[in-house]
Protein backbone atom coordinates (compact mmCIF):
# COMPACT_ATOMS: atom_id res chain seq x y z
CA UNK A 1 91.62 -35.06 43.89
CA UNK A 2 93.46 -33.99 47.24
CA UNK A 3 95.25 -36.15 49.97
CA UNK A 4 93.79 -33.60 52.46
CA UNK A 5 90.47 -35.38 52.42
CA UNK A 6 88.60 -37.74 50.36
CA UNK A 7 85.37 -40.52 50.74
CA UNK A 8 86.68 -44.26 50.55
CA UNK A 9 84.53 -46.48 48.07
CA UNK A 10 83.25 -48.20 51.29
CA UNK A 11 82.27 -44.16 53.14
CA UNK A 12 85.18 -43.87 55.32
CA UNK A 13 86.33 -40.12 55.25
CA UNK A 14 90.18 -40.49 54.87
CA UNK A 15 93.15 -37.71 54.08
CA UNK A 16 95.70 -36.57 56.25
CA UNK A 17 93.43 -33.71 57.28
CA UNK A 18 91.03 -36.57 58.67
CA UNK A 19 91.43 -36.73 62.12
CA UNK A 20 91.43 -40.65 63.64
CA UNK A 21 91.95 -43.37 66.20
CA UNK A 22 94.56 -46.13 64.94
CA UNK A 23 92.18 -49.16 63.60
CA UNK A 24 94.04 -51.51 66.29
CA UNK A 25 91.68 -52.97 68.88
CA UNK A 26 92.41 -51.19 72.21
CA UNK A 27 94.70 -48.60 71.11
CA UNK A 28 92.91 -44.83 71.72
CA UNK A 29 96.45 -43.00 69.78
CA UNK A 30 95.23 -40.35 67.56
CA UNK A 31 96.47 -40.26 64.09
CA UNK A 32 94.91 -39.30 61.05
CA UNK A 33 93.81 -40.90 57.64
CA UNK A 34 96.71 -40.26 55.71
CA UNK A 35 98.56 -42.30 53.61
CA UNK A 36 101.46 -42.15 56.49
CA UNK A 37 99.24 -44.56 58.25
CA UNK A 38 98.06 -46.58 55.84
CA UNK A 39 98.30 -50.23 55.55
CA UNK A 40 99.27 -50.80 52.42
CA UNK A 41 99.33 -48.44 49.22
CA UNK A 42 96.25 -48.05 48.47
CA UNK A 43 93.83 -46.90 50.52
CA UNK A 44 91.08 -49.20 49.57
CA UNK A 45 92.86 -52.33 50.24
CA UNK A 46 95.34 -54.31 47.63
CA UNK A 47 94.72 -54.91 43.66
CA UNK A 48 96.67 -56.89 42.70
CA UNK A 49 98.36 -60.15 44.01
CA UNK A 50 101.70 -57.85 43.81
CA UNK A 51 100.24 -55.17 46.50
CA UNK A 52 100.24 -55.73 50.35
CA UNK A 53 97.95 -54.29 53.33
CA UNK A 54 94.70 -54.29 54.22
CA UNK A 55 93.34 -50.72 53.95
CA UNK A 56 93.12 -49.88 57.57
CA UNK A 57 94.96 -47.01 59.51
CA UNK A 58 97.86 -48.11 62.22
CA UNK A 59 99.64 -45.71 64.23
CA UNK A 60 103.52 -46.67 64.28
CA UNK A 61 103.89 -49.02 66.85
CA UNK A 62 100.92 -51.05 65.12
CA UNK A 63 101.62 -50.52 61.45
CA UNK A 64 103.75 -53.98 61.67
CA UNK A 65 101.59 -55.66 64.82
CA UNK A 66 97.83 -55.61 63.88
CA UNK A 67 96.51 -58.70 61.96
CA UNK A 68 96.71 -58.17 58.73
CA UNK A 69 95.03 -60.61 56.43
CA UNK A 70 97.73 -59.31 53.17
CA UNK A 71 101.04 -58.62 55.48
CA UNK A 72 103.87 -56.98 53.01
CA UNK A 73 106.79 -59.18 53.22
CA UNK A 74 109.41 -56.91 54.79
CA UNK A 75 112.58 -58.48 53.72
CA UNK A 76 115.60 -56.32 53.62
CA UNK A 77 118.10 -56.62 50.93
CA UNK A 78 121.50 -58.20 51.23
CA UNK A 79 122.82 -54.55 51.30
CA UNK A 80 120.25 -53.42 54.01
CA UNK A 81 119.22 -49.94 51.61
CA UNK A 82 115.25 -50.93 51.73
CA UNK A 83 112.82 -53.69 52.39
CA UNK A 84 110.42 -56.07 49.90
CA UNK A 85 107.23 -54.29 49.20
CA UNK A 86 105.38 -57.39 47.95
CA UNK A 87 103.40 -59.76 49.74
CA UNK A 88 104.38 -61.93 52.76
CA UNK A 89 105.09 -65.79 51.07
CA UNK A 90 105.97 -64.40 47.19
CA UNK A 91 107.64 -66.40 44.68
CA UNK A 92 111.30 -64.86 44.11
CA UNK A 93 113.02 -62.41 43.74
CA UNK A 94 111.85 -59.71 46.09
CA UNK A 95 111.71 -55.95 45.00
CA UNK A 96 113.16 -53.24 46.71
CA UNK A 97 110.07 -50.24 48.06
CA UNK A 98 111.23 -47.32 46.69
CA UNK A 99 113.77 -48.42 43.68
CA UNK A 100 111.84 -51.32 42.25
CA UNK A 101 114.98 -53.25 42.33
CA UNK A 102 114.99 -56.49 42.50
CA UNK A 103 117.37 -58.63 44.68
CA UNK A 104 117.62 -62.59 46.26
CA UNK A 105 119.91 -62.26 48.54
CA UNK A 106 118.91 -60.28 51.70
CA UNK A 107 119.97 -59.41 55.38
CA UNK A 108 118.54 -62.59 57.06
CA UNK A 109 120.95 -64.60 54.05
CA UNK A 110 123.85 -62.75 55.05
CA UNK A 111 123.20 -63.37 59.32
CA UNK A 112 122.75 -67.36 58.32
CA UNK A 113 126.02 -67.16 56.78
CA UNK A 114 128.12 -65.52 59.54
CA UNK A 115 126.47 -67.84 61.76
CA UNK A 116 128.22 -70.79 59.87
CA UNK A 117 131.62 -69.15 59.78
């Protein structure tokens, strides 16, 4: 199976050669159904408790402002190299996107700190 263009389980046509409005209320921007503008990873909606997203299409200004009902949890690491792919309110530690790394201490630790210096 091709990215170009496939049917969802629900019917939706999706793919990057799917042409598309972003899923936010209101907003007319054109995308298309690729995974580039996916909520989440899979394109039928989370799995597993460990997955984020909801399964809709965003363009970039909404893929982080729409109301997602399984928001990921967007944490950056202590050493800012890449954010928490898991679901918003997971037990610790969080686990960097693309490594799989996992890590405690992240960016918002390190601002709390300064702050108290």
């Amino acid at each position: 199976m091709g990215y170009g263009s496939y049917t969802l389980p629900d019917g939706r046509e999706a793919g990057y050669n799917v042409p598309a409005i972003c899923d936010k209320e209101g907003c007319d921007r054109e995308i298309d159904r690729g995974l580039g503008y996916l909520c989440g990873e899979h394109p039928d909606g989370w799995r597993t408790a460990d997955d984020y997203g909801c399964g809709n299409y965003y363009c970039d200004p909404h893929q982080r402002d729409h109301d997602c009902p399984n928001p990921e949890c967007g944490e950056f690491s202590a050493t800012g190299n890449d954010y928490c792919d898991r679901p918003k309110g997971h037990d610790l530690p969080h686990r960097e996107e693309y490594t799989g790394v996992e890590f405690t201490e992240t960016e918002s630790d390190l601002e709390v700190d300064e702050e108290e210096e």
